[in-house]
N, C-alpha and C. Protein backbone atom coordinates (compact mmCIF):
# COMPACT_ATOMS: atom_id res chain seq x y z
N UNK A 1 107.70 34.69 -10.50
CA UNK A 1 107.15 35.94 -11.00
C UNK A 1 105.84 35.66 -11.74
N UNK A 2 105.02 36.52 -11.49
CA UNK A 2 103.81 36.28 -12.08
C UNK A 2 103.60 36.87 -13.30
N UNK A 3 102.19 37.25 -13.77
CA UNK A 3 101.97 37.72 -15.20
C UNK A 3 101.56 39.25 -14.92
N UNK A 4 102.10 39.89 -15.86
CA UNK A 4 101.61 41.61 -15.71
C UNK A 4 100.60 41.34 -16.71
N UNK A 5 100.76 40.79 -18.26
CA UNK A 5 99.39 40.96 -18.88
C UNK A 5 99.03 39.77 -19.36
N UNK A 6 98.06 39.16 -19.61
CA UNK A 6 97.46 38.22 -20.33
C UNK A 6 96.95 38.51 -21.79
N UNK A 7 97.54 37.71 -22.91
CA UNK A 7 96.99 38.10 -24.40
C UNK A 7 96.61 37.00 -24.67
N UNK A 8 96.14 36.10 -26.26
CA UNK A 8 96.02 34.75 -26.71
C UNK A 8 95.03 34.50 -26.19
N UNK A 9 94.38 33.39 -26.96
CA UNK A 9 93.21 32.60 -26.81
C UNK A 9 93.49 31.24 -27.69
N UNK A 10 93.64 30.24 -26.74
CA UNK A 10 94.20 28.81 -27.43
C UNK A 10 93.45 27.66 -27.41
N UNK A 11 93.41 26.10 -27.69
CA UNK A 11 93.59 25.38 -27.09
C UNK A 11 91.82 24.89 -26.67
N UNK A 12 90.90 25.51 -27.23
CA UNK A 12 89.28 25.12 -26.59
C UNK A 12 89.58 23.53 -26.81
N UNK A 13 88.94 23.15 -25.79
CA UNK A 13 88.02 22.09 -25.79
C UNK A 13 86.62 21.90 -25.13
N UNK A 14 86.56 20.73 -25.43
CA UNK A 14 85.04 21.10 -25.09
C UNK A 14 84.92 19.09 -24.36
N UNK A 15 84.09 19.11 -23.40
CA UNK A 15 84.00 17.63 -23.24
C UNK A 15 82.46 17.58 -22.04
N UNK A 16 81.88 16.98 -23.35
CA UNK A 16 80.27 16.71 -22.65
C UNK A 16 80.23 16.18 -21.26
N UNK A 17 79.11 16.51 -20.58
CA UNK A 17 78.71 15.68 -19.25
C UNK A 17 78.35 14.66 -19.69
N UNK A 18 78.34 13.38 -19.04
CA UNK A 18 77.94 12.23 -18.68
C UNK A 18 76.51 12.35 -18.46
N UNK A 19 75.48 12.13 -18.87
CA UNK A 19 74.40 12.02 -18.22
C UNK A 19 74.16 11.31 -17.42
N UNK A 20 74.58 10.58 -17.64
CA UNK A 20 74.34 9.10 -16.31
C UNK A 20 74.69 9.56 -14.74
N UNK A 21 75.81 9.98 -14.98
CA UNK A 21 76.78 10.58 -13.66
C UNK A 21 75.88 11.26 -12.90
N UNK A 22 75.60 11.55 -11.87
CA UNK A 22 74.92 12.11 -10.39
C UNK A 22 76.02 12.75 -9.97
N UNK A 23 76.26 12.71 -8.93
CA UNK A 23 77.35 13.32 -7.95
C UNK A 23 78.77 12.62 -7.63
N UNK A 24 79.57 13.06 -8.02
CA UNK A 24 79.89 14.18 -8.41
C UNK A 24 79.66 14.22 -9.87
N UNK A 25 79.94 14.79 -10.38
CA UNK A 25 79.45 15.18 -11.56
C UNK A 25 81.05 14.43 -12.45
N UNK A 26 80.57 13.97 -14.01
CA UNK A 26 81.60 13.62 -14.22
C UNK A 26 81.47 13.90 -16.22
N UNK A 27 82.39 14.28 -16.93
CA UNK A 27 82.20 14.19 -18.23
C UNK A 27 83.44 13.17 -19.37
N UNK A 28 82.77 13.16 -19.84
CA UNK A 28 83.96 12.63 -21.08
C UNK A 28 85.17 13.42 -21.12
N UNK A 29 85.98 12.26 -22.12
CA UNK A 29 87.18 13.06 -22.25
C UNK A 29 87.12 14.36 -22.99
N UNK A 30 87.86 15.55 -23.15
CA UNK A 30 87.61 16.70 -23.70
C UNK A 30 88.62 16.12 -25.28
N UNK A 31 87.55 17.03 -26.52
CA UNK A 31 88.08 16.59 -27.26
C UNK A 31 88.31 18.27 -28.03
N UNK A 32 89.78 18.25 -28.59
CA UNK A 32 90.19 19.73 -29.18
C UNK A 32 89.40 20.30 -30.05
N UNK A 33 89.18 21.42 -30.24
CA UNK A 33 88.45 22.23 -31.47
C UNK A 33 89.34 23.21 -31.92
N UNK A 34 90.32 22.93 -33.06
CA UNK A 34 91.14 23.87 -33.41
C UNK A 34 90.56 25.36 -34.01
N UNK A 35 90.82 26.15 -33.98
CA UNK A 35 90.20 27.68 -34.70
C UNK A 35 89.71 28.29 -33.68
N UNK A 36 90.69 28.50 -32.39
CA UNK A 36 90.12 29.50 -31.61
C UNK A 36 90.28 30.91 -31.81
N UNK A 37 88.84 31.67 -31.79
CA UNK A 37 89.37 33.13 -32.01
C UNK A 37 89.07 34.09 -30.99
N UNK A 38 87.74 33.87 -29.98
CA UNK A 38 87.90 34.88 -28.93
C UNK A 38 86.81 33.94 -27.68
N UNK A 39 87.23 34.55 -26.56
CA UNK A 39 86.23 34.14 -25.72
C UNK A 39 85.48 35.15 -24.92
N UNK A 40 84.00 35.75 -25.14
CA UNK A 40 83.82 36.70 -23.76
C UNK A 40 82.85 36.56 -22.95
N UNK A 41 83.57 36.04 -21.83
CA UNK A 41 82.44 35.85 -20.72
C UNK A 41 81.50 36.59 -19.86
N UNK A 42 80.43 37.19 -19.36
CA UNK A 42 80.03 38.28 -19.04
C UNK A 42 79.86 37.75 -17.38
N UNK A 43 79.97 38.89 -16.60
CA UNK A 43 79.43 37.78 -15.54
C UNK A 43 77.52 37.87 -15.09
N UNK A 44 77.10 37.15 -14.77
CA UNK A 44 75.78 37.61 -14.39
C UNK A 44 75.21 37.09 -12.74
N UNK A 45 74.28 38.05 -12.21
CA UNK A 45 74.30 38.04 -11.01
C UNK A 45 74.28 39.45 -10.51
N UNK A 46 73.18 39.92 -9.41
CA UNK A 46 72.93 41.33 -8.78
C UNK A 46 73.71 41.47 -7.18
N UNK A 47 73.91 42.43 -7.77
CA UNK A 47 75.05 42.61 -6.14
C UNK A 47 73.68 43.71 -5.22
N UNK A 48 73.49 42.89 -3.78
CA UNK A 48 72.26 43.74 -3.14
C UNK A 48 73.56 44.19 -2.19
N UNK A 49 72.33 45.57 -1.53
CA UNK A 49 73.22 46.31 -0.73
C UNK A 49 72.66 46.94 0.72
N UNK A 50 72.56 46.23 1.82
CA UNK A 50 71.40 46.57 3.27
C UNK A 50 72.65 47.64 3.60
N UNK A 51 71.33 48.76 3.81
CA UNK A 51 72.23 49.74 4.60
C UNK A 51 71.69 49.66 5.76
N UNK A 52 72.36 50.12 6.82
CA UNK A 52 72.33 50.48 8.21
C UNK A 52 73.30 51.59 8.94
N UNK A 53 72.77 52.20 9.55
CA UNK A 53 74.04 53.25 10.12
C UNK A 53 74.43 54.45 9.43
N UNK A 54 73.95 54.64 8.20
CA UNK A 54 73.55 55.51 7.69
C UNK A 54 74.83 55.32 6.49
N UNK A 55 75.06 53.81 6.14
CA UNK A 55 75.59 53.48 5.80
C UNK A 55 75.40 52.11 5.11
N UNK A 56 76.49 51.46 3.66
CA UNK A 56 76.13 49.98 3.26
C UNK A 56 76.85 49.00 4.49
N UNK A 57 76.17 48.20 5.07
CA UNK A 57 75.89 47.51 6.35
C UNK A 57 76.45 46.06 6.08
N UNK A 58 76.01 45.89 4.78
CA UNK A 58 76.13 44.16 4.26
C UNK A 58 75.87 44.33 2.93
N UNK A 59 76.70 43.92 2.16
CA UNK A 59 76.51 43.70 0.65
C UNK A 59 77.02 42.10 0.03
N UNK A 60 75.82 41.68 -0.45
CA UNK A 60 75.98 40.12 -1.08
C UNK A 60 75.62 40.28 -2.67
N UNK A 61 76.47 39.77 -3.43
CA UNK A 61 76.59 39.65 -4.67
C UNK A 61 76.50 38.22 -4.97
N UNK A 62 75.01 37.90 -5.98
CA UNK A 62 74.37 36.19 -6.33
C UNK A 62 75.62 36.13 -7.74
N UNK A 63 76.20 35.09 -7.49
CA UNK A 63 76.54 34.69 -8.39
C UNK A 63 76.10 33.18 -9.30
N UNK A 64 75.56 33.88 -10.34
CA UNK A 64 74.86 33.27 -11.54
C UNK A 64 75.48 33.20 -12.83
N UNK A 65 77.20 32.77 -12.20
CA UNK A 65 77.42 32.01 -13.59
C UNK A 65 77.76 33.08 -14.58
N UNK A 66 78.01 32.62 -16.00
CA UNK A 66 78.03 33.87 -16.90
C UNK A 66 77.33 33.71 -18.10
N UNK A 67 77.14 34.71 -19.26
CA UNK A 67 76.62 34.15 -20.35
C UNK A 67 78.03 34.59 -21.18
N UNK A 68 78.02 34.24 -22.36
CA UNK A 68 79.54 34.29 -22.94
C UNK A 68 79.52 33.97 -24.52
N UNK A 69 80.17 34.99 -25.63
CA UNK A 69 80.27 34.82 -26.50
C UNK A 69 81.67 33.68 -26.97
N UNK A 70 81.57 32.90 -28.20
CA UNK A 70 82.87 31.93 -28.12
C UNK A 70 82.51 31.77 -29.64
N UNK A 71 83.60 32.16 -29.90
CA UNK A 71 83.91 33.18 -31.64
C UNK A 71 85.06 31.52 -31.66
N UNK A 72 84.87 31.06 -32.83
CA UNK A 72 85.38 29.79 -33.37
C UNK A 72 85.69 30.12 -35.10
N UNK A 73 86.77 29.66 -35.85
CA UNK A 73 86.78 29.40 -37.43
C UNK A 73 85.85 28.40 -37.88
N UNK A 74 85.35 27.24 -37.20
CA UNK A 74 84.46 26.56 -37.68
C UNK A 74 84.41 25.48 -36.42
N UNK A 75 83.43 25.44 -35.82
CA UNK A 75 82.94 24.41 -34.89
C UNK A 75 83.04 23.01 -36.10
N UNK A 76 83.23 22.29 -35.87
CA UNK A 76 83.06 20.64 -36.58
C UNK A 76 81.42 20.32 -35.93
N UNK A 77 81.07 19.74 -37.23
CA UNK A 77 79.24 19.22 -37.27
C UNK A 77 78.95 18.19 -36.27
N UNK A 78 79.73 17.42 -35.91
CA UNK A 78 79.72 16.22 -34.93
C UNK A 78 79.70 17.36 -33.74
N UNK A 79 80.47 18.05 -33.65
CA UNK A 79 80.39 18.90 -32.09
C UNK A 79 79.21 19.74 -32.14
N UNK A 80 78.82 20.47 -32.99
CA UNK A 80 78.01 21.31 -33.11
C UNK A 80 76.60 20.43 -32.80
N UNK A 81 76.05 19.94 -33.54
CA UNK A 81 75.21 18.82 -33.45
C UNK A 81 75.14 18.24 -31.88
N UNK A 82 75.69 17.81 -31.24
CA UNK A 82 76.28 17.19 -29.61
C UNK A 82 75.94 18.32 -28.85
N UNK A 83 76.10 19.49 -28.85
CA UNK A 83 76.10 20.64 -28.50
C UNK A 83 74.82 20.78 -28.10
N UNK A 84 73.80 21.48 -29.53
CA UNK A 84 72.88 22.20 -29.87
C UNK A 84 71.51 20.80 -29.83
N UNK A 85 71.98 19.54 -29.77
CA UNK A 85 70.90 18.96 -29.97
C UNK A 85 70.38 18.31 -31.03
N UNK A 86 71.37 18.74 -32.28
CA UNK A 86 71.22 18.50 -33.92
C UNK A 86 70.89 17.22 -33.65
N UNK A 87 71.04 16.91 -35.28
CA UNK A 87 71.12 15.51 -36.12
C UNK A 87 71.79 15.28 -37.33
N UNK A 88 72.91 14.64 -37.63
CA UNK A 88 72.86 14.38 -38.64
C UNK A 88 72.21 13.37 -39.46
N UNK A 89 71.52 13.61 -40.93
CA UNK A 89 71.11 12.64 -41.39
C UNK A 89 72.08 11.39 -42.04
N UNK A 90 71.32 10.92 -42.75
CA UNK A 90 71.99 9.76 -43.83
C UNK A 90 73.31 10.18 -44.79
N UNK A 91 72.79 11.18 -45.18
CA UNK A 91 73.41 11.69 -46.38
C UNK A 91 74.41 12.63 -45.88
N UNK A 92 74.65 12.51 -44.53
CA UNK A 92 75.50 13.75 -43.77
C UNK A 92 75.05 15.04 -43.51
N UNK A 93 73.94 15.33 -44.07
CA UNK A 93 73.55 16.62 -44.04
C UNK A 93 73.24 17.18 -42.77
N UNK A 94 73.56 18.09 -41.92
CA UNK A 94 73.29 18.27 -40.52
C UNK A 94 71.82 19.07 -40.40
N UNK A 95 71.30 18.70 -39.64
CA UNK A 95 69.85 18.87 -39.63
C UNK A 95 69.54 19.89 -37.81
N UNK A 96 68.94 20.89 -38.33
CA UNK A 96 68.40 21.93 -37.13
C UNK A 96 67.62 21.32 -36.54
N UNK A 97 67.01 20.78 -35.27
CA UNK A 97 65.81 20.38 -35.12
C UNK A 97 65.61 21.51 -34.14
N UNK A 98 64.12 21.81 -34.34
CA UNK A 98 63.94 22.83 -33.96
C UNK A 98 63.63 22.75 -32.54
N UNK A 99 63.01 21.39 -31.71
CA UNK A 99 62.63 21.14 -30.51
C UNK A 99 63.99 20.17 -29.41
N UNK A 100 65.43 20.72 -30.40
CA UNK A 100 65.94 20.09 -29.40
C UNK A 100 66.11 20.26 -28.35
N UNK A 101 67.05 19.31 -27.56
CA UNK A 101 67.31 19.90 -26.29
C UNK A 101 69.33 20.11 -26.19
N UNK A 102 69.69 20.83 -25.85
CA UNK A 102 71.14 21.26 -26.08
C UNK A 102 71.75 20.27 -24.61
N UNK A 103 73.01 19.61 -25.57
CA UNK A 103 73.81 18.85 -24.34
C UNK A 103 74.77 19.61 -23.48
N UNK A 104 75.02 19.74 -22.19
CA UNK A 104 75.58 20.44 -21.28
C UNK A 104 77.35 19.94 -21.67
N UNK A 105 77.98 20.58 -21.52
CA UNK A 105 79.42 20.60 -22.00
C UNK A 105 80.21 21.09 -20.66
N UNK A 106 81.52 21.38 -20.36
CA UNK A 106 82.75 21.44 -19.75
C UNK A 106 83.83 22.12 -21.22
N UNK A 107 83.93 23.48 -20.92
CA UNK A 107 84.85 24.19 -21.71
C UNK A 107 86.26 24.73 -21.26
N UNK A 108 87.38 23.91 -21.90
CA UNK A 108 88.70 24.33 -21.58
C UNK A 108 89.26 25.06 -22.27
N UNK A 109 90.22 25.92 -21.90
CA UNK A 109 90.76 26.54 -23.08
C UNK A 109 92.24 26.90 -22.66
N UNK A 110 92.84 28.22 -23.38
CA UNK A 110 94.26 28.62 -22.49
C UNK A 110 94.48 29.99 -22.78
N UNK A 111 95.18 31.18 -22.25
CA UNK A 111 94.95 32.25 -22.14
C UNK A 111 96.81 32.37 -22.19
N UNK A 112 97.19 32.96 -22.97
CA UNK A 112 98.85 33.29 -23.06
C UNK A 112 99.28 34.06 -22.11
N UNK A 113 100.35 34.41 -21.70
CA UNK A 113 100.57 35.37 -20.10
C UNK A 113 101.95 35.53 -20.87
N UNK A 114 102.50 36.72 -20.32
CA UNK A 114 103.70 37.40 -20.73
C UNK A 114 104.92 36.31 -20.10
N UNK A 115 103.87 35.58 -18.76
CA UNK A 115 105.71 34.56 -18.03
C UNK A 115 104.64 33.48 -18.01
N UNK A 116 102.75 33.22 -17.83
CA UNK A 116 102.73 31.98 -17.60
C UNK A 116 101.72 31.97 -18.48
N UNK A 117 101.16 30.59 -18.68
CA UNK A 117 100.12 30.70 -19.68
C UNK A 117 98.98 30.72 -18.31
N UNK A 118 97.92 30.82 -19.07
CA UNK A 118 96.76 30.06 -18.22
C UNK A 118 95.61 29.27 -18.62
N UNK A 119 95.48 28.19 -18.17
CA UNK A 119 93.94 27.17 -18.57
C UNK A 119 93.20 27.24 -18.04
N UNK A 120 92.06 27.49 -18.17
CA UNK A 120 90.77 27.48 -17.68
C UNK A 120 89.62 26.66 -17.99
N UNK A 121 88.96 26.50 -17.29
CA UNK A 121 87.76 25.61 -17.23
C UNK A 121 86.56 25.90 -16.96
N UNK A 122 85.64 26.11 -17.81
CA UNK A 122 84.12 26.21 -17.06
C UNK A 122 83.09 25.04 -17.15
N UNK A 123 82.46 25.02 -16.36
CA UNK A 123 82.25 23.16 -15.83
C UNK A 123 80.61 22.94 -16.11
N UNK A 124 79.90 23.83 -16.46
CA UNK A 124 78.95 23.86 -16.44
C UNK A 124 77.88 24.66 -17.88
N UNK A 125 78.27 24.44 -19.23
CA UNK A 125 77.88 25.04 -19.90
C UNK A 125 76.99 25.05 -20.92
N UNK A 126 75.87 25.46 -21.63
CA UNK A 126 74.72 25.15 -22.79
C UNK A 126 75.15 26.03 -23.94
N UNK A 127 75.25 25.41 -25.01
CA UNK A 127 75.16 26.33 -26.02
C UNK A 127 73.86 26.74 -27.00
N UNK A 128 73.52 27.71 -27.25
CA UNK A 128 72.49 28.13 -28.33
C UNK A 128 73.23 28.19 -29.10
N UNK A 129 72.24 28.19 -30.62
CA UNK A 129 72.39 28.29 -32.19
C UNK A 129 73.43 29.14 -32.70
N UNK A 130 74.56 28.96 -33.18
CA UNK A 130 75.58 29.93 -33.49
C UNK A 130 74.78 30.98 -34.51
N UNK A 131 75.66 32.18 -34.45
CA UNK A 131 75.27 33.05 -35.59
C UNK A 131 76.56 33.31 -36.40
N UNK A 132 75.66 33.08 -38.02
CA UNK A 132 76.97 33.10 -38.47
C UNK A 132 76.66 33.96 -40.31
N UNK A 133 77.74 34.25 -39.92
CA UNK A 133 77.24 35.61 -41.28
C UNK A 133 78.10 34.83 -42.75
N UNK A 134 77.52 35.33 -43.73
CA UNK A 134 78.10 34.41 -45.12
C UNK A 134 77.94 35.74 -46.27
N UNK A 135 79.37 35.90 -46.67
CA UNK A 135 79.29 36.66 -47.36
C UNK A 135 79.98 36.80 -48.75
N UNK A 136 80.03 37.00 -49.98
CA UNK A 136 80.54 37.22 -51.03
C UNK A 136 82.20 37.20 -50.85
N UNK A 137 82.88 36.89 -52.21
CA UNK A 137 84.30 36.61 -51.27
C UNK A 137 84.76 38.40 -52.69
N UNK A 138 85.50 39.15 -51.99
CA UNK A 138 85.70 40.36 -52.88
C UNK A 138 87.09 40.11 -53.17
N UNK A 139 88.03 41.76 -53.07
CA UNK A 139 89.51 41.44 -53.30
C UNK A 139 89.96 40.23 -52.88
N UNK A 140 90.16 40.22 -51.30
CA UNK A 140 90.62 39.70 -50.58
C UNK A 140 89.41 38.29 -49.82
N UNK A 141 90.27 37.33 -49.72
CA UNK A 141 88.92 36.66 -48.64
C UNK A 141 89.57 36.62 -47.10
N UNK A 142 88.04 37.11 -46.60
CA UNK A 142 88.05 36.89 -45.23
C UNK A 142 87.15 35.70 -44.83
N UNK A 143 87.60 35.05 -44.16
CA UNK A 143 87.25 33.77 -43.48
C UNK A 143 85.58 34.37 -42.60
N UNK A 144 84.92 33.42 -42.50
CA UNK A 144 83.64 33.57 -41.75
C UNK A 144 84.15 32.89 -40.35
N UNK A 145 83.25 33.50 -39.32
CA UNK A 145 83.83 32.98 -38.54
C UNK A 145 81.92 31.85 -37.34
N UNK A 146 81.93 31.22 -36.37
CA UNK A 146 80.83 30.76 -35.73
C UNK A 146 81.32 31.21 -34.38
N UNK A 147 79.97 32.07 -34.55
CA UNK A 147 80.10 32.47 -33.19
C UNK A 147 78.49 32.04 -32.30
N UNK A 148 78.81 31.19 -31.37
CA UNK A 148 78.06 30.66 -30.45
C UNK A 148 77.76 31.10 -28.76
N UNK A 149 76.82 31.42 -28.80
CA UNK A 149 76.31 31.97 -27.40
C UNK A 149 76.45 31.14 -26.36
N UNK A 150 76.82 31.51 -25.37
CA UNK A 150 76.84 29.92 -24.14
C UNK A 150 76.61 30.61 -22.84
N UNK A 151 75.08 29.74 -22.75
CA UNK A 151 75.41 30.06 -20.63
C UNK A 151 75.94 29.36 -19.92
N UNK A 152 76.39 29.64 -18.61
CA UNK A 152 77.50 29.26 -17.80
C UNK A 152 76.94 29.54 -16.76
N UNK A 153 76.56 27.89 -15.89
CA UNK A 153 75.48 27.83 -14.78
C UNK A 153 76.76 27.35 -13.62
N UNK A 154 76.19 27.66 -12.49
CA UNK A 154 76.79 26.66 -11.17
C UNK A 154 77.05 25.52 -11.34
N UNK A 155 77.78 24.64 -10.40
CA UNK A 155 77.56 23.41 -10.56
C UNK A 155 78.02 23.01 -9.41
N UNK A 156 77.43 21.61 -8.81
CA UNK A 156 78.07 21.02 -7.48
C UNK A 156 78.88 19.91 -7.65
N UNK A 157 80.18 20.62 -6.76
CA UNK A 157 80.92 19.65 -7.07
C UNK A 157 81.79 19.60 -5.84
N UNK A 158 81.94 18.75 -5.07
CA UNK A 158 82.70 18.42 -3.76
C UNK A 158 81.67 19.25 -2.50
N UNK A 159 80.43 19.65 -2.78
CA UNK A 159 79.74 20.06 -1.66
C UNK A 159 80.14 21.80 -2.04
N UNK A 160 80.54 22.13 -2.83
CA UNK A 160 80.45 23.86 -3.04
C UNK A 160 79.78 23.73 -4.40
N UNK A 161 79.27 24.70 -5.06
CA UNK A 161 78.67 25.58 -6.38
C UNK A 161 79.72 26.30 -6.93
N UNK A 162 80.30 25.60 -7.97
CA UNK A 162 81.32 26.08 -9.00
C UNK A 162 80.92 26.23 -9.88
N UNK A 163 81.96 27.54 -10.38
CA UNK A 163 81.43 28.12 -12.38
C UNK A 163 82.59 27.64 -13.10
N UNK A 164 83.50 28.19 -12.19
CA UNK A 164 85.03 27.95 -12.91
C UNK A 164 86.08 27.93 -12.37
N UNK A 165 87.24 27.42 -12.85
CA UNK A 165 88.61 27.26 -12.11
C UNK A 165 89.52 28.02 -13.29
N UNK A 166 91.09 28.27 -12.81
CA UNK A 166 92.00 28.92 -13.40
C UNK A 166 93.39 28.35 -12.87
N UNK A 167 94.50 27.98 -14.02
CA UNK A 167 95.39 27.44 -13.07
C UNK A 167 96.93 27.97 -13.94
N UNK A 168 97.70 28.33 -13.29
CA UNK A 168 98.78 28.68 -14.05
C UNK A 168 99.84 27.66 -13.31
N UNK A 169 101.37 27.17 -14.54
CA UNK A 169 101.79 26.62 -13.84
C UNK A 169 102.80 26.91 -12.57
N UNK A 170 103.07 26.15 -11.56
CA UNK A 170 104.07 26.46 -10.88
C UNK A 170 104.77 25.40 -10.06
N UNK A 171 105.46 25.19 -9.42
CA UNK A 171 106.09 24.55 -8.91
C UNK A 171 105.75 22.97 -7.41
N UNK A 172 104.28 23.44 -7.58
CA UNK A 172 103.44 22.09 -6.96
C UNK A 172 102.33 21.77 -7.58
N UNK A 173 101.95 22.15 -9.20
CA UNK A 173 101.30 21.63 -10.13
C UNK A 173 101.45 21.27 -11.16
N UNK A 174 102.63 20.81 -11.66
CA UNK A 174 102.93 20.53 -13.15
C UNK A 174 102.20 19.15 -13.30
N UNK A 175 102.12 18.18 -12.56
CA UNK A 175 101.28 16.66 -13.05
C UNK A 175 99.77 17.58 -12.85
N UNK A 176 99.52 18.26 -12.36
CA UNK A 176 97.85 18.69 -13.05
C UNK A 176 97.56 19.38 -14.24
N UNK A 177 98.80 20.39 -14.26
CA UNK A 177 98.83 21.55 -15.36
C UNK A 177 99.00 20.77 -16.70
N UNK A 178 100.20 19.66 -16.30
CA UNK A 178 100.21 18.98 -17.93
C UNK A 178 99.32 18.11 -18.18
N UNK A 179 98.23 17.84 -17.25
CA UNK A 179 97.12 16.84 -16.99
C UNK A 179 96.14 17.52 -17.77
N UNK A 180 95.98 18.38 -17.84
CA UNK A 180 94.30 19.61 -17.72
C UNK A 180 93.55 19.12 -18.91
N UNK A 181 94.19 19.34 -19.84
CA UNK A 181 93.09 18.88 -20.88
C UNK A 181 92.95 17.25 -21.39
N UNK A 182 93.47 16.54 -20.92
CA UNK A 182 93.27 14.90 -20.27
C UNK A 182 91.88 14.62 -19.90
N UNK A 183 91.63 15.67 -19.35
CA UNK A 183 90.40 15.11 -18.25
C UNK A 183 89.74 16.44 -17.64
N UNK A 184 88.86 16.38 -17.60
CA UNK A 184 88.10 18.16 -16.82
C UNK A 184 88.64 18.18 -15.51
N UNK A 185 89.49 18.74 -15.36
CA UNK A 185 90.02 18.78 -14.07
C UNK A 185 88.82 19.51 -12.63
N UNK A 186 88.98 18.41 -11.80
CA UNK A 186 88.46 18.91 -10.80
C UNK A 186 89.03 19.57 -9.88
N UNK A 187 88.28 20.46 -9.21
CA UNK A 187 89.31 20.93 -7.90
C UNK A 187 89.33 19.91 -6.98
N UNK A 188 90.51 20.11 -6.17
CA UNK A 188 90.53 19.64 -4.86
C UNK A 188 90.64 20.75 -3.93
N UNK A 189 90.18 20.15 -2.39
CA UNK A 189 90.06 21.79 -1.29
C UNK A 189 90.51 20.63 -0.17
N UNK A 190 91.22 21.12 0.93
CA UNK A 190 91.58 21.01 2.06
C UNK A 190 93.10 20.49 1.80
N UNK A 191 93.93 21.20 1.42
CA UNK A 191 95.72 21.05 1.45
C UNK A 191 96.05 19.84 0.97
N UNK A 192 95.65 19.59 -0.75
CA UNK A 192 96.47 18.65 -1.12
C UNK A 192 97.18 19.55 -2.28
């Protein structure tokens, strides 16, 4: 039986590309970022539409990946920094540089399901400068939260252009499913 609804947001990780790596593409191990609070991915890409016949004839939709908000309790400075391009100095102090260049990442996460969970992966991702609001603490304190912008490009991998994969468990994937955040899971295609 499958899932009627999906709730939860669990489980991010995050695990840089390899620069070195060419083809296929390959990254580090993914390492956890506890304080997940939301993920929203948008999709981006124009759907064209040839009419003929007095009618739509052929319709192709470019898919370009997504851009995506990713709402965190606190990114850790070592990740953030790795991310965005930072520096930390001597004294620990984490330092903006303003001409960096942002490291490409692999984002896992997990999505709760009423019967299954689900993990997901996007394989191809940049983050910009979080925005993050700081405010007086009143009655009550509410926690601040970092929320970081991320695009979400193609990527080649086995001879196709992938954004993302999705895997719930079932009964001819449990050594991948309990694998997933081990390692950025790749797909495989032709019946294994």
């Amino acid at each position: 039986m499958g899932n009627k609804v999906t709730y939860g947001f669990k489980k991010v990780h995050i695990a840089f590309l390899n620069s070195a790596s060419q083809t296929p593409p390959e990254w580090e191990a993914p390492t956890e970022i506890p304080g997940a609070v939301r993920f929203t991915p948008t999709a981006q890409g124009q759907e064209n539409t040839f009419y003929a016949d007095d009618s739509p004839y052929f319709v192709v939709t470019a898919n370009n990946g997504y851009t995506a908000e990713l709402e965190m309790a606190l990114v850790p400075d070592a990740t953030l920094a790795r991310m965005l391009g930072w520096e930390t100095d001597t004294n620990g102090m984490l330092v903006e540089i303003a001409d960096a260049i942002p490291e490409p990442f692999a984002l896992l996460g997990e999505v709760t399901g009423d019967a299954k969970n689900r993990r997901f992966a996007y394989y191809n991702c940049i983050a910009s400068r979080p925005a993050k609001e700081h405010s007086t603490k009143n009655e009550s304190i509410t926690p601040s939260t970092d929320i970081i912008n991320v695009t979400i490009t193609p990527i080649e991998i086995s001879g196709k252009t992938i954004v993302k994969g999705v895997m719930e468990l079932s009964d001819t994937n449990t050594v991948a499913y309990n694998a997933f955040f081990t390692a950025v899971p790749m797909p495989t295609f032709g019946g294994a």
